[in-house]
PDB file of N, CA and C in Angstrom:
ATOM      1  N   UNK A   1     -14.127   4.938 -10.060  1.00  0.00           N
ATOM      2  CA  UNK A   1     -14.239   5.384 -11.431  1.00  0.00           C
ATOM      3  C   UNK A   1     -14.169   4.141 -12.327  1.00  0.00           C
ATOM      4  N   UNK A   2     -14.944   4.319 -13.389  1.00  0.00           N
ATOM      5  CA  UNK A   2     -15.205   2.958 -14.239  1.00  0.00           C
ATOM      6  C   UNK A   2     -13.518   2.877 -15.051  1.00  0.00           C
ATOM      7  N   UNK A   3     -13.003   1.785 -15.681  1.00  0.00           N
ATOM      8  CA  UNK A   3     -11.710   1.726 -16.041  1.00  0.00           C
ATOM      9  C   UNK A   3     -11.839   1.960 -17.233  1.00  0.00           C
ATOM     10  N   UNK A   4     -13.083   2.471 -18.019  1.00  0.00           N
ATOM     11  CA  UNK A   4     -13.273   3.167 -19.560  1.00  0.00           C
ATOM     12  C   UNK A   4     -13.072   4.613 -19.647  1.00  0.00           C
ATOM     13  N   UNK A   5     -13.877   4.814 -18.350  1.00  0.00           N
ATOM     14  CA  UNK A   5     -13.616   6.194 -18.301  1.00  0.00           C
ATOM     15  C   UNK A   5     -12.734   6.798 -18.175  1.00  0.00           C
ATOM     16  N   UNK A   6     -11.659   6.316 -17.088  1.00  0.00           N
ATOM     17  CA  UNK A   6     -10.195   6.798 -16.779  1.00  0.00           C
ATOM     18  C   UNK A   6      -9.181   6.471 -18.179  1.00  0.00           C
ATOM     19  N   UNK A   7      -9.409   5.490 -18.878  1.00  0.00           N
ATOM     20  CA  UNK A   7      -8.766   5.028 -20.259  1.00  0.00           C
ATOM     21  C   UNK A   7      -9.262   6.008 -21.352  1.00  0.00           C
ATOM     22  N   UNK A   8     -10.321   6.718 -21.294  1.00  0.00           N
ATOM     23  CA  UNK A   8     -10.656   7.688 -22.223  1.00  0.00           C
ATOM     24  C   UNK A   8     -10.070   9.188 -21.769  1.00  0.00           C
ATOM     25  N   UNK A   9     -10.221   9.429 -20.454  1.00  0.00           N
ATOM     26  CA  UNK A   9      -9.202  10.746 -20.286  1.00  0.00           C
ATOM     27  C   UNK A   9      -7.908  10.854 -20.380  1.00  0.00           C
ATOM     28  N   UNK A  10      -7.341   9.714 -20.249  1.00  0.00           N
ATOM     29  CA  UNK A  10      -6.089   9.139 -20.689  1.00  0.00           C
ATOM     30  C   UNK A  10      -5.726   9.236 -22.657  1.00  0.00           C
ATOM     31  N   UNK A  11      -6.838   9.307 -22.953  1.00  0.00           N
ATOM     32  CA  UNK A  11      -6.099   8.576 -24.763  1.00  0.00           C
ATOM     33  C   UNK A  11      -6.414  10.152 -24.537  1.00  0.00           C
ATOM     34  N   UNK A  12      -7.479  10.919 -24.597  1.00  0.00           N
ATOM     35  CA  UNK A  12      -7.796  12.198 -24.735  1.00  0.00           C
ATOM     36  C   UNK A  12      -6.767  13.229 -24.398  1.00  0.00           C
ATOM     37  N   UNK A  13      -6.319  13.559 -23.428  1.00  0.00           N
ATOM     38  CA  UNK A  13      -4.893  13.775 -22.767  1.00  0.00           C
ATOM     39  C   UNK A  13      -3.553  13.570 -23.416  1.00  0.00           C
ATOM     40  N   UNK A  14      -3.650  12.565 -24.783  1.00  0.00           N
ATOM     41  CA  UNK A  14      -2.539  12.009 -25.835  1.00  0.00           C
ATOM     42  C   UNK A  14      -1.679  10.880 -25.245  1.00  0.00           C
ATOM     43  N   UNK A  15      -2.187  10.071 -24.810  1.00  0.00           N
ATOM     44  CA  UNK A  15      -1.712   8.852 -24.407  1.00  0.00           C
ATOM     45  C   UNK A  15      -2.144   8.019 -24.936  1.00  0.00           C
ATOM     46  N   UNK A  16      -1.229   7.198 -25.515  1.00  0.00           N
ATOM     47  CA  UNK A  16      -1.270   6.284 -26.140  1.00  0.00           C
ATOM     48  C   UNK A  16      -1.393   4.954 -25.666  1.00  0.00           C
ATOM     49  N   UNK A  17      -1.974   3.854 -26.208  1.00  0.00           N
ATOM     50  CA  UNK A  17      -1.959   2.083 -25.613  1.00  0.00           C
ATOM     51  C   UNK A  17      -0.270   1.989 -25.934  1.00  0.00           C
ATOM     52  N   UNK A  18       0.529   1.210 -24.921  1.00  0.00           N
ATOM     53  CA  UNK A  18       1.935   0.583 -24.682  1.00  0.00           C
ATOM     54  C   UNK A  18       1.820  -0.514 -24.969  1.00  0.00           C
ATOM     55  N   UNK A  19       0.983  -1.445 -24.261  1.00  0.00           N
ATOM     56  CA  UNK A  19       1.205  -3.056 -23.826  1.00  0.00           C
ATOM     57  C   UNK A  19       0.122  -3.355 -22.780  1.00  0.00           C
ATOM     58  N   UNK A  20       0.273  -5.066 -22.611  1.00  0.00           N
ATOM     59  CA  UNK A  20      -0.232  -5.055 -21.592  1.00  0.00           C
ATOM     60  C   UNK A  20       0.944  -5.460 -21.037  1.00  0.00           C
ATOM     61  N   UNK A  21       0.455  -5.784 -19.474  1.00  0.00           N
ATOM     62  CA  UNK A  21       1.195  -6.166 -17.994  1.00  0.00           C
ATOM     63  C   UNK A  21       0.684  -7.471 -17.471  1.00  0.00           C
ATOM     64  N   UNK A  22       0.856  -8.119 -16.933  1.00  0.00           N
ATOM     65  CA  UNK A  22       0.212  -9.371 -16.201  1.00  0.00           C
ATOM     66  C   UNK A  22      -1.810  -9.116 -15.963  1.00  0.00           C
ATOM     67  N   UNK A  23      -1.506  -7.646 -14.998  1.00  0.00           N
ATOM     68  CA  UNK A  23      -2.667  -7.458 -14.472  1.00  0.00           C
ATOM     69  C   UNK A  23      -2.837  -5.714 -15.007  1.00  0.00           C
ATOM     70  N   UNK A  24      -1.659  -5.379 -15.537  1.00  0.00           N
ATOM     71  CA  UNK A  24      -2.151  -3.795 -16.055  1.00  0.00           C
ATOM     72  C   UNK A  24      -1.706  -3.361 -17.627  1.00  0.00           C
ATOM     73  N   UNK A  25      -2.568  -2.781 -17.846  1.00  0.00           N
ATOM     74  CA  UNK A  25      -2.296  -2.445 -19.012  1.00  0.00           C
ATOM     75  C   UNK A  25      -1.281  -0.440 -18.695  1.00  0.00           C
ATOM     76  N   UNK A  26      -0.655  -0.469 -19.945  1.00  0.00           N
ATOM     77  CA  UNK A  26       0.634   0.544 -19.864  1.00  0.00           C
ATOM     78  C   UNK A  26       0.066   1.413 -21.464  1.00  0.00           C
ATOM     79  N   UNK A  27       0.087   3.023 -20.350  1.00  0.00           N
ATOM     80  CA  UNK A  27      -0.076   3.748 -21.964  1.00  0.00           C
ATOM     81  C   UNK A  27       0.943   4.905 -22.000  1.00  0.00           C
ATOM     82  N   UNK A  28       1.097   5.594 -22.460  1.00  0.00           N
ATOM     83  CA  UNK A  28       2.713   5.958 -22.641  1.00  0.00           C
ATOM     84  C   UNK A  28       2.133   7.454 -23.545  1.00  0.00           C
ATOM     85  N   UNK A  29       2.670   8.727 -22.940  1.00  0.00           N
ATOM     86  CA  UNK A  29       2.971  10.029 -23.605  1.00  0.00           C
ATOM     87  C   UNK A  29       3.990  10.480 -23.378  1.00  0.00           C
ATOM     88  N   UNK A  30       4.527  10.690 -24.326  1.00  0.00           N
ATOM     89  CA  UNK A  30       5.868  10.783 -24.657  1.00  0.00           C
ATOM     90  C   UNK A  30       7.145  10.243 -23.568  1.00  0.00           C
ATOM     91  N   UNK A  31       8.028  10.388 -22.539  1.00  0.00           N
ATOM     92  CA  UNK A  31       8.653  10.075 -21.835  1.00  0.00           C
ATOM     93  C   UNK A  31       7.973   8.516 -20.664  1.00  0.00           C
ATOM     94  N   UNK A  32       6.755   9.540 -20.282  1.00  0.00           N
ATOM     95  CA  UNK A  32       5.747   8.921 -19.379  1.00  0.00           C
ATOM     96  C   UNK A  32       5.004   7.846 -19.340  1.00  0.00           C
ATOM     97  N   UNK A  33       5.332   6.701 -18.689  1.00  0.00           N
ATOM     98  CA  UNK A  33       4.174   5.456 -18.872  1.00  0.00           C
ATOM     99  C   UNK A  33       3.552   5.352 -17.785  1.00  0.00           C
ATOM    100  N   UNK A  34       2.361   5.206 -17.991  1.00  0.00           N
ATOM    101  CA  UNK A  34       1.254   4.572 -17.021  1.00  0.00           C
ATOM    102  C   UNK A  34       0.767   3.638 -16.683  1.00  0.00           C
ATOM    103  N   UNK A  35       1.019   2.787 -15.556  1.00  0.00           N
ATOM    104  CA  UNK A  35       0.210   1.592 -15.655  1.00  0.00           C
ATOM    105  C   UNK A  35      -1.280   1.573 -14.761  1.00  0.00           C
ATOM    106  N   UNK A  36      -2.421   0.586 -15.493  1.00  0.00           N
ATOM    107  CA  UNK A  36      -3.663   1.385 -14.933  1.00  0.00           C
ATOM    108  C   UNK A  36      -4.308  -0.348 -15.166  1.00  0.00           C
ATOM    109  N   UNK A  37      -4.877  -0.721 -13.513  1.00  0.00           N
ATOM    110  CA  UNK A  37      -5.107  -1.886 -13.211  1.00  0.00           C
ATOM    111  C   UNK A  37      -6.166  -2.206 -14.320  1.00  0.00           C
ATOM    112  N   UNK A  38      -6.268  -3.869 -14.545  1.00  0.00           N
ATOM    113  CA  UNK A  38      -7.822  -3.819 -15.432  1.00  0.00           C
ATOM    114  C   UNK A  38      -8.506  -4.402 -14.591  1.00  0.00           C
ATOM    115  N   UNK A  39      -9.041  -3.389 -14.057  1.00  0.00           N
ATOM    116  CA  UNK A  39     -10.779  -3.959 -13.396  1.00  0.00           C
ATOM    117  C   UNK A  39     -11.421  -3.187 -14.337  1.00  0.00           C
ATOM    118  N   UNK A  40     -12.870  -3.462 -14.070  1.00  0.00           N
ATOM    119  CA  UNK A  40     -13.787  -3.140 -13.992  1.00  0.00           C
ATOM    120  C   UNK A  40     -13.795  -1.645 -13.619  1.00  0.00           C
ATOM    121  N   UNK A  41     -13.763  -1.621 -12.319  1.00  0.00           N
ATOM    122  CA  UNK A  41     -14.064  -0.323 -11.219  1.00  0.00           C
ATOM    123  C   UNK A  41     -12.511  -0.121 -10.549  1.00  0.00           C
ATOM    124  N   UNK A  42     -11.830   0.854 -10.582  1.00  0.00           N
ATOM    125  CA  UNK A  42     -10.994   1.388  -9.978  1.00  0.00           C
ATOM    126  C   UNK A  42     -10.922   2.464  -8.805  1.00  0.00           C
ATOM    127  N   UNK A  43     -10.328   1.877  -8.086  1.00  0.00           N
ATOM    128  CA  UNK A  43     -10.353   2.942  -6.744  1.00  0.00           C
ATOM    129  C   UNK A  43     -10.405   4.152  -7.317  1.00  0.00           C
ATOM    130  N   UNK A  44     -11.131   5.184  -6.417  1.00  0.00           N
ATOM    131  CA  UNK A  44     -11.797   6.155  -6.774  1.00  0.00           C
ATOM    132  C   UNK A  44      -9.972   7.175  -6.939  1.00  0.00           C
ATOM    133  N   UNK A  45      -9.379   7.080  -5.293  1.00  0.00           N
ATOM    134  CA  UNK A  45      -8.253   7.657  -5.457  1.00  0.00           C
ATOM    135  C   UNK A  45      -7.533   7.328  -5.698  1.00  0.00           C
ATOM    136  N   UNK A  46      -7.280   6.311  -6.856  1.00  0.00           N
ATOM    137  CA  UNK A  46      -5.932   5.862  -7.177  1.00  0.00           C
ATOM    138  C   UNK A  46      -6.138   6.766  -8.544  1.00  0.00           C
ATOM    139  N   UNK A  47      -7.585   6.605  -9.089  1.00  0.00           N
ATOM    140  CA  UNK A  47      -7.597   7.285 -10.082  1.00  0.00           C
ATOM    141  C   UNK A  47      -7.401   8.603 -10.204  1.00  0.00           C
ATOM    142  N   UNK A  48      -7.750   9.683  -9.345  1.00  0.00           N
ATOM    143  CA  UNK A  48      -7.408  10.781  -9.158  1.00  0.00           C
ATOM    144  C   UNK A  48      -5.643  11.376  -9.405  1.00  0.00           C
ATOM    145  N   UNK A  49      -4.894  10.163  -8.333  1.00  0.00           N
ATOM    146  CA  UNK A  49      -3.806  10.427  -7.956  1.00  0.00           C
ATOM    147  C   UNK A  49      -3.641  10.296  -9.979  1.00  0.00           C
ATOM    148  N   UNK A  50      -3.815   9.049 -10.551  1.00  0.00           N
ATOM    149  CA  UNK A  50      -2.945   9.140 -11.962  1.00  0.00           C
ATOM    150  C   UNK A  50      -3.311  10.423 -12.807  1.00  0.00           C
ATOM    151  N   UNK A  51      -4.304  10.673 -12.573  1.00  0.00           N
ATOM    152  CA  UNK A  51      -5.173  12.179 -13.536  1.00  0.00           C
ATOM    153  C   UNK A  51      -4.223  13.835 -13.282  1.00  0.00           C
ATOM    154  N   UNK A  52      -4.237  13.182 -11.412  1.00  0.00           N
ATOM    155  CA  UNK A  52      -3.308  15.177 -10.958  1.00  0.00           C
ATOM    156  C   UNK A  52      -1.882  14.640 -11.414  1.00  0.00           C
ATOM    157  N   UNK A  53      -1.778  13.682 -11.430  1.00  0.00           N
ATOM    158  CA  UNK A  53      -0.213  13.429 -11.562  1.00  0.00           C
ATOM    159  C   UNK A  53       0.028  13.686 -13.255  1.00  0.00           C
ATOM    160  N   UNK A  54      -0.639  13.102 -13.930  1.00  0.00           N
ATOM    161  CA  UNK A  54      -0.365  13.869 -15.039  1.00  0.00           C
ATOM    162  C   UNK A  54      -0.995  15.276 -15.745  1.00  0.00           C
ATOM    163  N   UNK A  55      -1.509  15.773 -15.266  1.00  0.00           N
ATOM    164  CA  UNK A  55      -2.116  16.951 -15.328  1.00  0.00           C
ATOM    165  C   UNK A  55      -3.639  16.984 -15.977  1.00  0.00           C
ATOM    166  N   UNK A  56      -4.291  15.893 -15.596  1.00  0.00           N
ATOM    167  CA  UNK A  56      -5.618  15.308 -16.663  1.00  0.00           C
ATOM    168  C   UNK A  56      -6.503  16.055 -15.084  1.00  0.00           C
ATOM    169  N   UNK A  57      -7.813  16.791 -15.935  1.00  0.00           N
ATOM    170  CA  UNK A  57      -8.771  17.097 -14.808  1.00  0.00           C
ATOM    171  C   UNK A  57     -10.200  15.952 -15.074  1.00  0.00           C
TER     172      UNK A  57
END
């Protein structure tokens, strides 16, 4: 999955930009932070796993 796309179901979902990280950037709804590598292209199931894990389809 492209790392725009997963960053747009993410802000959409109400997550907000945190910070960055060395190598990840951190976005944060309410309690919850996420950190989400910056490539380019992200493993297909890593992305999944962050989407079911927060309840994003």
């Amino acid at each position: 999955m492209k790392h725009k796309e997963l960053v747009r179901k993410l802000l959409e979902a109400g997550f907000k930009f945190y910070g960055h990280g060395a190598n990840h950037d951190r976005y944060k709804r309410g309690s919850v932070i996420e950190q989400i590598p910056r490539h380019k292209e992200i493993n297909e199931r890593l992305a999944k796993t962050i989407l079911r894990r927060n309840g994003i389809k």
